[in-house]
C-alpha atoms as a PDB file:
ATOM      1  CA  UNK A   1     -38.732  24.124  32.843  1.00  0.00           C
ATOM      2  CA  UNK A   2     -37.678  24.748  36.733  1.00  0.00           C
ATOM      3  CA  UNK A   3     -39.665  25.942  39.665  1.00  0.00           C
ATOM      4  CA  UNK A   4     -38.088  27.984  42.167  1.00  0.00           C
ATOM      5  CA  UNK A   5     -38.539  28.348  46.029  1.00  0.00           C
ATOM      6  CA  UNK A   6     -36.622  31.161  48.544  1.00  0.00           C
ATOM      7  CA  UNK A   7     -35.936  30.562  52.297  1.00  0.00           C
ATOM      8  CA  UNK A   8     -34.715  33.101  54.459  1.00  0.00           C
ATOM      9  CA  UNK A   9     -32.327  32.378  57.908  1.00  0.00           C
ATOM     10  CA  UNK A  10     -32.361  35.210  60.440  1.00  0.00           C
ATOM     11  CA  UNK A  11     -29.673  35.342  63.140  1.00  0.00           C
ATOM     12  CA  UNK A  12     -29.211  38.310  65.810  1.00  0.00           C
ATOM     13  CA  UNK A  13     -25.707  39.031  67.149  1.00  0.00           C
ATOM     14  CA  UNK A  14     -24.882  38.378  71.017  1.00  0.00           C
ATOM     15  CA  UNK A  15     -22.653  40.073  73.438  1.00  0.00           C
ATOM     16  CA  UNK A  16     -19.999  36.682  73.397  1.00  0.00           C
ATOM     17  CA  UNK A  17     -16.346  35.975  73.094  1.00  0.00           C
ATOM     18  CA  UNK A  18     -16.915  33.671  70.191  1.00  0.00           C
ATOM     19  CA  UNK A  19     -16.751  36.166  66.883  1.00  0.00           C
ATOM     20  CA  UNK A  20     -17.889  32.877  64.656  1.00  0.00           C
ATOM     21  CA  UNK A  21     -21.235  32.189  67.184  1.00  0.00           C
ATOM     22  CA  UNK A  22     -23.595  33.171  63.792  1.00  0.00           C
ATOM     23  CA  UNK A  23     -21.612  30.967  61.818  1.00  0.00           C
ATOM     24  CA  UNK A  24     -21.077  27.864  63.532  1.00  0.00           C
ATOM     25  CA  UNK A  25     -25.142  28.175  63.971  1.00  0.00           C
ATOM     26  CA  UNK A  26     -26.065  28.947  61.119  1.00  0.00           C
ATOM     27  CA  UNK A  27     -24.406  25.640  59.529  1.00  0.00           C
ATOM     28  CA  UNK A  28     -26.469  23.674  61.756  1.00  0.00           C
ATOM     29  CA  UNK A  29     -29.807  25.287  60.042  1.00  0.00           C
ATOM     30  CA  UNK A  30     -28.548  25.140  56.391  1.00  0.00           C
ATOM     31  CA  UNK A  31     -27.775  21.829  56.431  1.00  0.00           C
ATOM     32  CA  UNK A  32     -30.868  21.116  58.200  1.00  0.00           C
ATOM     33  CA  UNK A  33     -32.700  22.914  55.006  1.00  0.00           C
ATOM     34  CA  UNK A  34     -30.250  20.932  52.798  1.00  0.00           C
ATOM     35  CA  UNK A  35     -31.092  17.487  54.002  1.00  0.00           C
ATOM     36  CA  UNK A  36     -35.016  18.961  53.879  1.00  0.00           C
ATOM     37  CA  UNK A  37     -35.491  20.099  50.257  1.00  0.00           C
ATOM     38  CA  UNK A  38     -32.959  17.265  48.690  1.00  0.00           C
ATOM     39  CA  UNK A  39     -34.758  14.477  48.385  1.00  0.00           C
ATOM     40  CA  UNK A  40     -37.893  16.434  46.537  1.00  0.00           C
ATOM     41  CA  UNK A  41     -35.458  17.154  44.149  1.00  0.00           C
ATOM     42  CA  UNK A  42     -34.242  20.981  44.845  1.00  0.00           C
ATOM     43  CA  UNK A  43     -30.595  21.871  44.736  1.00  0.00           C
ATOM     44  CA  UNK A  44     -29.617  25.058  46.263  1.00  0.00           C
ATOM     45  CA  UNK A  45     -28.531  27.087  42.982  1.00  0.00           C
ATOM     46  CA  UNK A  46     -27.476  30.160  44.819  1.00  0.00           C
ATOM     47  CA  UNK A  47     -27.152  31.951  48.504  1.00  0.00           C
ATOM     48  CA  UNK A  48     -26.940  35.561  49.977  1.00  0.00           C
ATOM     49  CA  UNK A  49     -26.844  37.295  52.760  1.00  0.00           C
ATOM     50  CA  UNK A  50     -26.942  40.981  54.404  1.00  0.00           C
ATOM     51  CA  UNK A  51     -26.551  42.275  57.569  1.00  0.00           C
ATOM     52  CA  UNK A  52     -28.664  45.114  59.320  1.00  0.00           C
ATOM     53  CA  UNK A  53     -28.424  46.406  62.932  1.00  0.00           C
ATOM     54  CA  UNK A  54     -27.874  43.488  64.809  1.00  0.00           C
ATOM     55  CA  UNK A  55     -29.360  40.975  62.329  1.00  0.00           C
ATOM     56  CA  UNK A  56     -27.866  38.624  59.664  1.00  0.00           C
ATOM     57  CA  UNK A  57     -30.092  37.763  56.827  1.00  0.00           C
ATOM     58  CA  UNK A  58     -29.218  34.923  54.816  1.00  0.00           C
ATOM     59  CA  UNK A  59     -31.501  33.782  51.848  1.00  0.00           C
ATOM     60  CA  UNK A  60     -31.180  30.432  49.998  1.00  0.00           C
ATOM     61  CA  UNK A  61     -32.208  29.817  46.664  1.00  0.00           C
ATOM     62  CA  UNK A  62     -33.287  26.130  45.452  1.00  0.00           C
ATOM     63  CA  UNK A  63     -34.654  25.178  42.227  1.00  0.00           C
ATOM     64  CA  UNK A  64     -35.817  22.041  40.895  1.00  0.00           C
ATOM     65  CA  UNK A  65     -36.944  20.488  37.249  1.00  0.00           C
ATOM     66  CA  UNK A  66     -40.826  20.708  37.343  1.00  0.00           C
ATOM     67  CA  UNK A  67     -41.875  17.118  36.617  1.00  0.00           C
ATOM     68  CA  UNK A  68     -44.469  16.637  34.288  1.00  0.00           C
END
C-alpha cells in the first residue's frame, strides 16, 4: 500500500530581462524539496503546473510504500 503527500511552489512574474527568472528559481526550490522528502522514502511520482495572472503554480506529487 502507498501513502501520498502534495506540495505546492508559487512563483510571481517580474518586470526583468531574463524570460527563464521562474525557472532557474524554481530549480533551486524543487531540488531543495527533493533532497527533503528522499531520505523518508518519497519519490516524486508526478508534477504539474498552471499559470494564473501573474502567478505560476507548480504542484509536486510524492508517494512512498507505507511501512508496516
Amino acid at each position: 500500500m502507498k501513502e501520498y503527500k502534495v506540495e505546492s511552489l508559487i512563483y510571481y512574474s517580474k518586470l526583468t530581462f531574463d524570460k527563464n527568472h521562474i525557472s532557474k528559481s524554481s530549480k533551486k526550490d524543487i531540488q531543495a524539496k527533493l533532497d527533503e522528502y528522499a531520505p523518508d522514502g518519497w519519490r516524486l511520482a508526478s508534477t504539474d503546473a498552471t499559470n494564473f495572472g501573474a502567478a505560476v503554480y507548480i504542484w509536486l506529487y510524492f508517494e512512498r510504500d507505507i511501512k508496516g
